[in-house]
C-alpha atoms as a PDB file:
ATOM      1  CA  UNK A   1    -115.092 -30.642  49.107  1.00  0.00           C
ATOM      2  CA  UNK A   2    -112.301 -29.819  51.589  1.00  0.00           C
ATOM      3  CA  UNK A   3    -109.018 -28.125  50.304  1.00  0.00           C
ATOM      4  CA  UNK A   4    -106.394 -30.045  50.916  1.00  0.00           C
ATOM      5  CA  UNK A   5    -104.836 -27.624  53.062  1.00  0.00           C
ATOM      6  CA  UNK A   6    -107.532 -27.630  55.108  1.00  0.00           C
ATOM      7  CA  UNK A   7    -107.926 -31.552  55.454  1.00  0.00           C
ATOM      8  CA  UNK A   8    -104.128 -31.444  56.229  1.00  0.00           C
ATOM      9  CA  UNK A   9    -104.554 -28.620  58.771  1.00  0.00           C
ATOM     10  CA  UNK A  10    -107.783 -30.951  60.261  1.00  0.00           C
ATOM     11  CA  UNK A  11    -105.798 -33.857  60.644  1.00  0.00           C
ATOM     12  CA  UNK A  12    -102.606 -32.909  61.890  1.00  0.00           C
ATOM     13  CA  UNK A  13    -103.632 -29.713  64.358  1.00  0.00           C
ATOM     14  CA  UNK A  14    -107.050 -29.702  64.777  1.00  0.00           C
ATOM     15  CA  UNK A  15    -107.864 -33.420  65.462  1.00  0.00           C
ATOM     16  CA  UNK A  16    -104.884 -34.085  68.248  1.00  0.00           C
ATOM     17  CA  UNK A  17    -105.951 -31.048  69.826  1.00  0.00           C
ATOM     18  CA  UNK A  18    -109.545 -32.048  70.054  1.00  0.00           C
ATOM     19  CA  UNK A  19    -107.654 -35.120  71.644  1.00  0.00           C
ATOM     20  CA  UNK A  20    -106.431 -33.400  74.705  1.00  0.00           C
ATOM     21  CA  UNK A  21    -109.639 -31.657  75.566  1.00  0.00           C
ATOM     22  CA  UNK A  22    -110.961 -34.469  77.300  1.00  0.00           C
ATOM     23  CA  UNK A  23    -108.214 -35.240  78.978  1.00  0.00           C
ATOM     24  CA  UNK A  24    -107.327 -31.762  80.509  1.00  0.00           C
ATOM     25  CA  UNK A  25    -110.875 -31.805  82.001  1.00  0.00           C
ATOM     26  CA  UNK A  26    -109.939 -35.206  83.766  1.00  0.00           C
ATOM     27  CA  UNK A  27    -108.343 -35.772  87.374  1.00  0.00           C
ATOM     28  CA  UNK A  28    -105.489 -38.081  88.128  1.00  0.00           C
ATOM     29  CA  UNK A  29    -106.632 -41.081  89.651  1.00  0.00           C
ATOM     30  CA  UNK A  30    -103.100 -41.323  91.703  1.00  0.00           C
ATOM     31  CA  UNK A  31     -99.902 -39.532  92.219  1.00  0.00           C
ATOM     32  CA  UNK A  32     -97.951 -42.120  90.991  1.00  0.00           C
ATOM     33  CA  UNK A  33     -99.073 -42.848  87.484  1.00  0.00           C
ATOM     34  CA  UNK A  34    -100.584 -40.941  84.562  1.00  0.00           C
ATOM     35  CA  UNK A  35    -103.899 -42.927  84.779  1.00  0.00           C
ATOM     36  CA  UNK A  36    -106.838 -40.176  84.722  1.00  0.00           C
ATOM     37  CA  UNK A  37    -110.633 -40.204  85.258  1.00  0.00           C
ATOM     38  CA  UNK A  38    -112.861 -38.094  83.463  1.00  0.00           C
ATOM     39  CA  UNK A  39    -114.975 -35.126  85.633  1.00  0.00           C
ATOM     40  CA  UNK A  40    -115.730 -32.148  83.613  1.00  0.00           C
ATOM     41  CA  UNK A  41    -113.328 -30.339  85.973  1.00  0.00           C
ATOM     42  CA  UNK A  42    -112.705 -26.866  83.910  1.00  0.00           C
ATOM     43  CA  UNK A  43    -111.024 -25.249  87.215  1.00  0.00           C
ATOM     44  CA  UNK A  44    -108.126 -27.078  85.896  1.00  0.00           C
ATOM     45  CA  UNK A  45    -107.407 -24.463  83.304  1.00  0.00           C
ATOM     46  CA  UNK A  46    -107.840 -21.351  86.125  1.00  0.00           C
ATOM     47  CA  UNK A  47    -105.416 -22.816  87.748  1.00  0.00           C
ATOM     48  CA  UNK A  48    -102.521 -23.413  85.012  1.00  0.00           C
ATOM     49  CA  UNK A  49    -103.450 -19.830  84.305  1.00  0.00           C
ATOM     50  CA  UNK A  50    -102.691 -18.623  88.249  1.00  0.00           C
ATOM     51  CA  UNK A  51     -99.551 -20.652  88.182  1.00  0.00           C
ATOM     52  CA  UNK A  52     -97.983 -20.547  85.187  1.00  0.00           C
ATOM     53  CA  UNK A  53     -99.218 -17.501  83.355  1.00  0.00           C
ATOM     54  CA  UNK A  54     -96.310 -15.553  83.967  1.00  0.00           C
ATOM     55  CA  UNK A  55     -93.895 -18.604  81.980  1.00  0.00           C
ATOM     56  CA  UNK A  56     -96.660 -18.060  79.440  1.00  0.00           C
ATOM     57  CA  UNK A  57     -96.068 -14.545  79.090  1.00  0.00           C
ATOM     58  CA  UNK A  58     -92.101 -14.586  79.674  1.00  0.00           C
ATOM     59  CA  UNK A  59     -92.462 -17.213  76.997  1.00  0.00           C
ATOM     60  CA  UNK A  60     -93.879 -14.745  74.416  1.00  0.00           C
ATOM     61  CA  UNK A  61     -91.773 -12.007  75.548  1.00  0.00           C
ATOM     62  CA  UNK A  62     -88.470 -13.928  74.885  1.00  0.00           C
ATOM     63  CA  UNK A  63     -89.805 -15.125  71.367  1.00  0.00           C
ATOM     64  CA  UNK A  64     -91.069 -11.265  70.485  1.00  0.00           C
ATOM     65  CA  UNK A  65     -87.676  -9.963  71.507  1.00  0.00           C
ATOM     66  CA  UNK A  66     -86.008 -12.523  69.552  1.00  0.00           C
ATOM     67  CA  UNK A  67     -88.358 -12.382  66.186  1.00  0.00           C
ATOM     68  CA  UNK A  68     -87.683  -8.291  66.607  1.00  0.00           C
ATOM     69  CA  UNK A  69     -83.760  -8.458  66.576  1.00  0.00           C
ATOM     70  CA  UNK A  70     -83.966 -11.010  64.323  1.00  0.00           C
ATOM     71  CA  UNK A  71     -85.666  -8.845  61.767  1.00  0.00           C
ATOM     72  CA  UNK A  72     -83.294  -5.880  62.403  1.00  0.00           C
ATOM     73  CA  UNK A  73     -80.791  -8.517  60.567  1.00  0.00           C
ATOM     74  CA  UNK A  74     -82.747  -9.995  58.521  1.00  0.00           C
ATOM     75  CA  UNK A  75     -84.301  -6.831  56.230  1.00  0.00           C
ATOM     76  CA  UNK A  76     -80.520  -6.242  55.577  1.00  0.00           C
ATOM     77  CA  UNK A  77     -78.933  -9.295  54.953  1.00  0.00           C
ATOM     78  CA  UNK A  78     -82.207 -10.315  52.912  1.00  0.00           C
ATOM     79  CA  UNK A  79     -81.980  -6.620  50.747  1.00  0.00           C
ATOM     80  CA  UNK A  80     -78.166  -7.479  50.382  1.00  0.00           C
ATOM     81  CA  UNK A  81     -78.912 -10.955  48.827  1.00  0.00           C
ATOM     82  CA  UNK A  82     -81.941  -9.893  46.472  1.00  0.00           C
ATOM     83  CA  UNK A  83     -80.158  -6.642  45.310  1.00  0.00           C
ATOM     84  CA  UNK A  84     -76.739  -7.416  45.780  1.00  0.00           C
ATOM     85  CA  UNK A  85     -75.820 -10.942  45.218  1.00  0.00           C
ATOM     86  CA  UNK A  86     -76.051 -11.246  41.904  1.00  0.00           C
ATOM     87  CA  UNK A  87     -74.939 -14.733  40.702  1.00  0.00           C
ATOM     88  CA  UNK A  88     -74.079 -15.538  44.360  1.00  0.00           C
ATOM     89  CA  UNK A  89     -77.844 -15.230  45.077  1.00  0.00           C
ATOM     90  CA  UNK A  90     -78.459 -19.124  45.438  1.00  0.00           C
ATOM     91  CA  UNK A  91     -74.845 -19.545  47.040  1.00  0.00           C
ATOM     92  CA  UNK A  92     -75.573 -16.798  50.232  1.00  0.00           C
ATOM     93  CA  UNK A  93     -79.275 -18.747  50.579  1.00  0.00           C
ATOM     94  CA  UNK A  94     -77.753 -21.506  51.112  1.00  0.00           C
ATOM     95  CA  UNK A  95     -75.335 -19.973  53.423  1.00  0.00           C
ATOM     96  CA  UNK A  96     -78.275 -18.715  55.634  1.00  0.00           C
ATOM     97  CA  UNK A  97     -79.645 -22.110  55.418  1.00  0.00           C
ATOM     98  CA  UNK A  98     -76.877 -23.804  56.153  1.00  0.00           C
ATOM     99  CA  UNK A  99     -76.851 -23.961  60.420  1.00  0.00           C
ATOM    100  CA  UNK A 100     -80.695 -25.080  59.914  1.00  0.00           C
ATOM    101  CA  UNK A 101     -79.178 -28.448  58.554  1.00  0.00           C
ATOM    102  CA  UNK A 102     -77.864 -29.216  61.584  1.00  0.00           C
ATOM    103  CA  UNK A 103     -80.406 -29.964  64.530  1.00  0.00           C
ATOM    104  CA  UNK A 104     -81.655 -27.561  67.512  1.00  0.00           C
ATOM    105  CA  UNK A 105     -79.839 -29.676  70.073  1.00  0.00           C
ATOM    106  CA  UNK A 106     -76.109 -29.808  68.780  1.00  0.00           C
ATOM    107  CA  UNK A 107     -76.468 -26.236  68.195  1.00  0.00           C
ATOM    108  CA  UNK A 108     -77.508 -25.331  71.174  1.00  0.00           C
ATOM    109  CA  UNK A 109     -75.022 -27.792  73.231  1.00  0.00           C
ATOM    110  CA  UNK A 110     -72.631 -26.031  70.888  1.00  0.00           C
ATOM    111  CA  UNK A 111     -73.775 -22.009  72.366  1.00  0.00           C
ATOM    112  CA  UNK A 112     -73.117 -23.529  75.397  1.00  0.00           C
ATOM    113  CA  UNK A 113     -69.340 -23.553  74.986  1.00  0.00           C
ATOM    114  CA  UNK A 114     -69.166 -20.241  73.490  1.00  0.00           C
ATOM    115  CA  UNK A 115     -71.647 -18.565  76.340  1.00  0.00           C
ATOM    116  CA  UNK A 116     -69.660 -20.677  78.865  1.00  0.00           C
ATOM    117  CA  UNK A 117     -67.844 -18.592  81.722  1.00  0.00           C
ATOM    118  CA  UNK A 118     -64.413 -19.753  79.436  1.00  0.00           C
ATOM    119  CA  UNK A 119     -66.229 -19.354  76.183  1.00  0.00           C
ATOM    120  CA  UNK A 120     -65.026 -17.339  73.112  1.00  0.00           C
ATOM    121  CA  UNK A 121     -67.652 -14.873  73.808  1.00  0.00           C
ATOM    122  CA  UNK A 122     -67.371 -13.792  76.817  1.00  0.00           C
ATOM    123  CA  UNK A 123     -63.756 -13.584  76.695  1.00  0.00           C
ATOM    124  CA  UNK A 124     -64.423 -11.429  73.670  1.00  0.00           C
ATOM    125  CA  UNK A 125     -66.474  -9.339  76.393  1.00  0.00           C
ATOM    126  CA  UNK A 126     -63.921  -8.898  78.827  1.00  0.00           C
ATOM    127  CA  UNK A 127     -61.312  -7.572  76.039  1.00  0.00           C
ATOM    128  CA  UNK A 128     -63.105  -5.388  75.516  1.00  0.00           C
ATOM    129  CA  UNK A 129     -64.131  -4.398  79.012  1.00  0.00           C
ATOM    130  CA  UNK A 130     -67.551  -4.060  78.303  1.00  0.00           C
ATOM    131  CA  UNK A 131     -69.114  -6.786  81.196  1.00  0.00           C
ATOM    132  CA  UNK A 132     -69.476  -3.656  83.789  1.00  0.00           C
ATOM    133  CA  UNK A 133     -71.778  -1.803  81.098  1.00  0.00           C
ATOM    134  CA  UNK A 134     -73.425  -5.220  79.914  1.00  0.00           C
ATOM    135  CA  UNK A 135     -74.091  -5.935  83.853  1.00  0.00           C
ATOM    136  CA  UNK A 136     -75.478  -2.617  84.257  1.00  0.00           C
ATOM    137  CA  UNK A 137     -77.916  -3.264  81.427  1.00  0.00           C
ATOM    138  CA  UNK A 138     -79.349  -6.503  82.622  1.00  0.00           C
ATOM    139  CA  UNK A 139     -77.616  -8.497  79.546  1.00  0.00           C
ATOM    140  CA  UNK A 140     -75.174 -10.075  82.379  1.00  0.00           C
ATOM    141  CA  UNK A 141     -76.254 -11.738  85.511  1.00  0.00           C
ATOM    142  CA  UNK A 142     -72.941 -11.666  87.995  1.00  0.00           C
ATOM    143  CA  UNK A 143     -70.174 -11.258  84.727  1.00  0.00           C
ATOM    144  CA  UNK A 144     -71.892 -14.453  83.190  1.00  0.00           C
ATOM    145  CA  UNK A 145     -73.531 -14.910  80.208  1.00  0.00           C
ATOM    146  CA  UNK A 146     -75.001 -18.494  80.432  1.00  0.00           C
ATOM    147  CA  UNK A 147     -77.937 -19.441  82.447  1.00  0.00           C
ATOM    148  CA  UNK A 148     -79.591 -15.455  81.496  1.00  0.00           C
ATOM    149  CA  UNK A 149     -82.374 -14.596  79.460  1.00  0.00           C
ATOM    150  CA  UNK A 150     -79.523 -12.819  76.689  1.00  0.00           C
ATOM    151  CA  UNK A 151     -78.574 -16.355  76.270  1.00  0.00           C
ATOM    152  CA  UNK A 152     -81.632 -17.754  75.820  1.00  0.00           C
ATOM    153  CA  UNK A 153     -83.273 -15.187  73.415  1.00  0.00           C
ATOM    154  CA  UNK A 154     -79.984 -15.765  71.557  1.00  0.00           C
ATOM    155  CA  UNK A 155     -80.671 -19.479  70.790  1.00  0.00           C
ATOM    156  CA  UNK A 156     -83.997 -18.535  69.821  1.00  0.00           C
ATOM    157  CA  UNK A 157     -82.549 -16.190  67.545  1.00  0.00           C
ATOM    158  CA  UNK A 158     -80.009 -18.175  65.866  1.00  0.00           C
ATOM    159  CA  UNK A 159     -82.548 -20.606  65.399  1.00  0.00           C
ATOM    160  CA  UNK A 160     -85.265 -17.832  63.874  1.00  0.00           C
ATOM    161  CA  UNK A 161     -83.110 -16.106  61.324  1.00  0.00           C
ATOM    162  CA  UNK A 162     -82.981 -18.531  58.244  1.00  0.00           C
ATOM    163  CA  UNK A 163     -86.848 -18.493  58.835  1.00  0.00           C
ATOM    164  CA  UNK A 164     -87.620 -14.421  58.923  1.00  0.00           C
ATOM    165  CA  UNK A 165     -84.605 -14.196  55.966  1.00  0.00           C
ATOM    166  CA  UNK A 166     -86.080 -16.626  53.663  1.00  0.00           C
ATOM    167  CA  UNK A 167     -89.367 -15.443  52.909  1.00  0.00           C
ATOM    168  CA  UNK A 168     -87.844 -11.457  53.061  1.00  0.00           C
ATOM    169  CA  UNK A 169     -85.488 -12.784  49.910  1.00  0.00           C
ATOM    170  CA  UNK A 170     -88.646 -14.244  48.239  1.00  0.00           C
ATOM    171  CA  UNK A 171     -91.053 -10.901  48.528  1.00  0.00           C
ATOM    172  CA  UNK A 172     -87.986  -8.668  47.711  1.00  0.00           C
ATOM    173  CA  UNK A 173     -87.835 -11.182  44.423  1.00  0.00           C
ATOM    174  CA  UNK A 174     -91.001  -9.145  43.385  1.00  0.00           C
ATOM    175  CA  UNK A 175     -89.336  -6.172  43.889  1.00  0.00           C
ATOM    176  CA  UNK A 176     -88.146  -4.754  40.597  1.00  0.00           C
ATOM    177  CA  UNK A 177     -85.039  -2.865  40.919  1.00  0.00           C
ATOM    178  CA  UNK A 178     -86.251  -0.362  37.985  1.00  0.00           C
ATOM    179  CA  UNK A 179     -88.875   1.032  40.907  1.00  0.00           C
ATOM    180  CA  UNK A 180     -85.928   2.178  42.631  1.00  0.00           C
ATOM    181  CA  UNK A 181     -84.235   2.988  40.184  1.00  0.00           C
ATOM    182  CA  UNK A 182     -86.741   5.404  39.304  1.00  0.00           C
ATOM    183  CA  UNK A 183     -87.481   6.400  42.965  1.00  0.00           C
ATOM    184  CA  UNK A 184     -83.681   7.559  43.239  1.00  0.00           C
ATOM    185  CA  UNK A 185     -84.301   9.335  39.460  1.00  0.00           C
ATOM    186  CA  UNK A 186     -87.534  11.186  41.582  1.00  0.00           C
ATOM    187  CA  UNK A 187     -84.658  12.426  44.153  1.00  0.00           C
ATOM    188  CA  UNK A 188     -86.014   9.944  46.455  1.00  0.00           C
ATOM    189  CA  UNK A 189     -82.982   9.425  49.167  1.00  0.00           C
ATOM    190  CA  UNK A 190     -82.388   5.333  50.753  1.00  0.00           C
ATOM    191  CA  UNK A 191     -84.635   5.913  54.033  1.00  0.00           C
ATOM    192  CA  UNK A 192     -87.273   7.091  51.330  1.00  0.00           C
ATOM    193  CA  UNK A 193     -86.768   4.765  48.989  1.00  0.00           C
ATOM    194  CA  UNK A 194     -87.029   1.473  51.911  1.00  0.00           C
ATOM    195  CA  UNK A 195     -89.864   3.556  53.360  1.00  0.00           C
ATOM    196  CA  UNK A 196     -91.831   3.892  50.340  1.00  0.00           C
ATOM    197  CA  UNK A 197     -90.552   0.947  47.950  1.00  0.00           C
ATOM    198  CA  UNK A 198     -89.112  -1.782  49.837  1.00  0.00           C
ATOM    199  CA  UNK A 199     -91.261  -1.748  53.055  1.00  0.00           C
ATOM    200  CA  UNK A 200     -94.783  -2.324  51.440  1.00  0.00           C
ATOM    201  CA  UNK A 201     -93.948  -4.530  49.104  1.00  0.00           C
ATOM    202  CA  UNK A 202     -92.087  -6.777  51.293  1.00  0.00           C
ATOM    203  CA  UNK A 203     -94.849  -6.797  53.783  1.00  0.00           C
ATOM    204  CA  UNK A 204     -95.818 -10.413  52.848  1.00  0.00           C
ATOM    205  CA  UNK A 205     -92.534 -11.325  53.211  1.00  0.00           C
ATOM    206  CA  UNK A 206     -92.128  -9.591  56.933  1.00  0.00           C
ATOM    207  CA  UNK A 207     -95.512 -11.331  57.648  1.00  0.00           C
ATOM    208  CA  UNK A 208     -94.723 -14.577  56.906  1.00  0.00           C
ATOM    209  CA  UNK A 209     -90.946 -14.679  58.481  1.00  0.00           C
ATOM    210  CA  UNK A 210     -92.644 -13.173  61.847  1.00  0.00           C
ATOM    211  CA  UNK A 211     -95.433 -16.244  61.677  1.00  0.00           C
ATOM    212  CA  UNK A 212     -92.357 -18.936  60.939  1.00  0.00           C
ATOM    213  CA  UNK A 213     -90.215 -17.295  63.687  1.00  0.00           C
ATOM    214  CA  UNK A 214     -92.159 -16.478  66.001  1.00  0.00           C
ATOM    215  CA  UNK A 215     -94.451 -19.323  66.732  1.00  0.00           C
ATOM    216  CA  UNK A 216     -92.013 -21.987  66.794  1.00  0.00           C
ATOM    217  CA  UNK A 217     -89.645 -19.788  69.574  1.00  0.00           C
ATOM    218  CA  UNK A 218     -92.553 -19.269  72.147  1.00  0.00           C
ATOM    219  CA  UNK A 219     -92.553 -23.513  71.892  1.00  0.00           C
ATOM    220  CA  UNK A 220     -88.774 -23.560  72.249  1.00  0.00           C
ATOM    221  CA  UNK A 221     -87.756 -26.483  75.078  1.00  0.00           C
ATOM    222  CA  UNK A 222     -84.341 -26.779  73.703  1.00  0.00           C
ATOM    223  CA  UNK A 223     -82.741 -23.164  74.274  1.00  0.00           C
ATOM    224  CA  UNK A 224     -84.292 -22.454  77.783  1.00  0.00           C
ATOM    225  CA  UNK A 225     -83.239 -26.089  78.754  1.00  0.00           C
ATOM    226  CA  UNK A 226     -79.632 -25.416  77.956  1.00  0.00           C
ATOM    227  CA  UNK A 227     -78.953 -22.108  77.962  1.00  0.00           C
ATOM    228  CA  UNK A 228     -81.133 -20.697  80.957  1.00  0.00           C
ATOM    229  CA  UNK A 229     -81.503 -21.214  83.936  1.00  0.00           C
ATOM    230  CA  UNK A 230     -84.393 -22.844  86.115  1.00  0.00           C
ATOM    231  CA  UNK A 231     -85.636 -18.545  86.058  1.00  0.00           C
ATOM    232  CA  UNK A 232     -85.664 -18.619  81.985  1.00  0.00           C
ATOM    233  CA  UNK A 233     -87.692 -21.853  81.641  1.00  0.00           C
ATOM    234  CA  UNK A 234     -90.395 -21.439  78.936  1.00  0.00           C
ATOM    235  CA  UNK A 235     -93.780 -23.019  78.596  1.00  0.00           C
ATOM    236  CA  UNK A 236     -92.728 -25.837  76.392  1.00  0.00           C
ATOM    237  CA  UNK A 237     -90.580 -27.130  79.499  1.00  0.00           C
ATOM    238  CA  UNK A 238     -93.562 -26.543  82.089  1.00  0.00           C
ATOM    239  CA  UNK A 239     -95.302 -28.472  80.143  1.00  0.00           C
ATOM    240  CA  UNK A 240     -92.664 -31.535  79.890  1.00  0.00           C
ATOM    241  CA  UNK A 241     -92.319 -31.446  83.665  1.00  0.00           C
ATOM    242  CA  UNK A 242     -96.120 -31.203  84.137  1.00  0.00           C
ATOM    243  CA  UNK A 243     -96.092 -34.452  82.213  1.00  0.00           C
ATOM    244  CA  UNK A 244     -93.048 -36.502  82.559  1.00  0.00           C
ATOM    245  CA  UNK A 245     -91.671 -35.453  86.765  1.00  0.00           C
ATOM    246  CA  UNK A 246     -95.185 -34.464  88.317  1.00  0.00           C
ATOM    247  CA  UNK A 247     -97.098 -36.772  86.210  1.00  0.00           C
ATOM    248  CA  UNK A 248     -99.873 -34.237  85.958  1.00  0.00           C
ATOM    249  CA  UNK A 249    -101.348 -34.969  82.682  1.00  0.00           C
ATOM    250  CA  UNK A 250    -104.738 -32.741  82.859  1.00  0.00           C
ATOM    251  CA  UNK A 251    -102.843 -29.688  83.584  1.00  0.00           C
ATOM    252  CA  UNK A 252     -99.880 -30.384  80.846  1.00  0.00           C
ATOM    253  CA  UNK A 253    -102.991 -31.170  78.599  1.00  0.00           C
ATOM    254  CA  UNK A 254    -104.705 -27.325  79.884  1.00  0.00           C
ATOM    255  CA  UNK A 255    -101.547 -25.582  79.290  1.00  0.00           C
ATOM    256  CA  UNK A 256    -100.950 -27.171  75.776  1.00  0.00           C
ATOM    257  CA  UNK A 257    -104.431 -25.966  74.794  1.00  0.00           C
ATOM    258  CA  UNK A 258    -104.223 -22.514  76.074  1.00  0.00           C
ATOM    259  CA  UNK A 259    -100.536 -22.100  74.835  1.00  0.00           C
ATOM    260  CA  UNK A 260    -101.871 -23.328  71.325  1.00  0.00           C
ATOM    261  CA  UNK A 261    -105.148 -21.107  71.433  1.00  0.00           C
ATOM    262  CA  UNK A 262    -102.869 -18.030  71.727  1.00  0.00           C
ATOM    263  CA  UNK A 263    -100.796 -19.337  68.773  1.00  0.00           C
ATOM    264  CA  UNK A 264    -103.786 -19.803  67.287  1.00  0.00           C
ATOM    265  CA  UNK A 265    -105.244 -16.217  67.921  1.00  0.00           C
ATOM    266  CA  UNK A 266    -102.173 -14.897  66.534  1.00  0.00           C
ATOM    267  CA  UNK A 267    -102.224 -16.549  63.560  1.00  0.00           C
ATOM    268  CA  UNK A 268    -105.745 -14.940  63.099  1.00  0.00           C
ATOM    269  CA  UNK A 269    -105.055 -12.067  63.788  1.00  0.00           C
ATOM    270  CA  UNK A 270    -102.128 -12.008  61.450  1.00  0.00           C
ATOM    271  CA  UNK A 271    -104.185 -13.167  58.387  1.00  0.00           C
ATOM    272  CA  UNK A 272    -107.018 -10.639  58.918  1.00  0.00           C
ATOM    273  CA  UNK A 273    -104.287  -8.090  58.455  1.00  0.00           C
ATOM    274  CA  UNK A 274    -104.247 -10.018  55.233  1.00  0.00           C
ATOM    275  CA  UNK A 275    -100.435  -9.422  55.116  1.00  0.00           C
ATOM    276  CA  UNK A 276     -99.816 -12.887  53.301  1.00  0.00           C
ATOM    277  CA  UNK A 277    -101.972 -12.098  50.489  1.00  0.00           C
ATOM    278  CA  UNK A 278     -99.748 -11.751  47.396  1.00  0.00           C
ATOM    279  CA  UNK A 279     -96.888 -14.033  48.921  1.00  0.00           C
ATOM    280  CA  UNK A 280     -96.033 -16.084  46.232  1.00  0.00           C
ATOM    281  CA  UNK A 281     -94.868 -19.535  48.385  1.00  0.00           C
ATOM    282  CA  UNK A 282     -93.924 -22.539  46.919  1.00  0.00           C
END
């Protein structure tokens, strides 16, 4: 008998992937409609590889730099909640929940104003006469902030953190503070202590946040579509022009599959590390 999770994973990923392989080995029958014909025609995927293999990969890259600075906030603010908050545990969750309430879009219209060339931020910038360095860096294109891949990896970010924070706070829950307690009674200073306490048995955690931040930002059409420009578009918008303006429907279908296979192989390959194991989800 099927687990339900798998018989929920079967219908709702497996099946309408299945869906597409037939029709990314079809040809269109015009270049006017999204009427197809089916041929067995595999070169289809070689060449959404050739031409859009380096979206794929700047795809990934912006999603891996935004999952990594993500977690550089999130072990802190998620260590300040579990061992710090006290009775204003359930009231600073909810804080970092809060901006998820309110959907990708308006939030991303909204970074638009601040990132703008007379937005808060890079006014803030300017103050402080940092655009020269910022240029020199690459974070800048030209003294502007919007249309560049900072912006960009940004939205993704604000977008990532409640999801790397939230399962940090629930593998730190496991964490009692008596270990450290007696790992500062063993002379153990805080580096040690995160190093040899926290680190490990937050793993799960850290596991789980990069799978529910990570995947989700290499699909991301909103961010790229409003706060980059036509150089920072990522997969998930190749795809919807493949479809919708070129009305190429085999090769949308191709890069779907290929863009979900290496989803799919990272998945894998983070549960063989088994680092979920012991993650006590809801």
């Amino acid at each position: 008998m099927l687990a339900p999770g798998l018989l929920w994973l079967t219908g709702l990923y497996l099946l309408p992937l299945l869906g597409l392989v037939p029709l990314s080995l079809s040809e269109p029958l015009s270049r006017f409609g999204l009427e197809t014909v089916f041929r067995g025609r595999l070169t289809t995927y070689l060449e959404v590889l050739q031409a859009y293999g380096p979206i794929l990969w700047r795809s990934f890259g912006y999603a891996a730099t935004a999952t990594a600075i993500g977690l550089l906030l999130a072990y802190p603010l998620a260590f300040a909640i579990r061992f710090r908050g006290g009775r204003w545990q359930p009231l600073l969750i909810g804080l970092v929940v809060l901006p998820s309430l309110t959907s990708y879009l308006v939030r991303a219209i909204a970074w638009t104003s601040l990132l703008g060339d007379n937005g808060t931020v890079l006014a803030l910038l300017q103050s402080l006469d940092l655009t020269a360095a910022l240029n020199g860096l690459g974070l800048l294109r030209d003294g502007r902030l919007l249309n560049t891949p900072t912006a960009v990896i940004l939205g993704l970010l604000t977008n990532q953190l409640p999801f790397l924070v939230l399962p940090l706070v629930l593998a730190m829950e496991r964490i009692q503070p008596c270990l450290l307690e007696a790992a500062a009674d063993l002379h153990a200073g805080a580096w040690r202590r995160f190093t040899q306490v926290v680190w490990p048995l937050s793993r799960p955690g850290l596991a789980a946040g990069i799978l529910l931040g990570l995947i989700p930002a290499a699909g991301d059409v909103v961010n790229p579509l409003f706060l980059g420009g036509p150089n920072e578009r990522m997969v998930a918008n190749t795809i919807d022009n493949l479809l919708l303006v070129q009305l190429q429907a085999p090769r949308a279908a191709a890069l779907t599959l290929v863009l979900m296979a290496l989803v799919t192989l990272a998945v894998l390959f983070q549960l063989r590390g088994r680092g979920l194991d012991g993650l006590p989800l809801p």
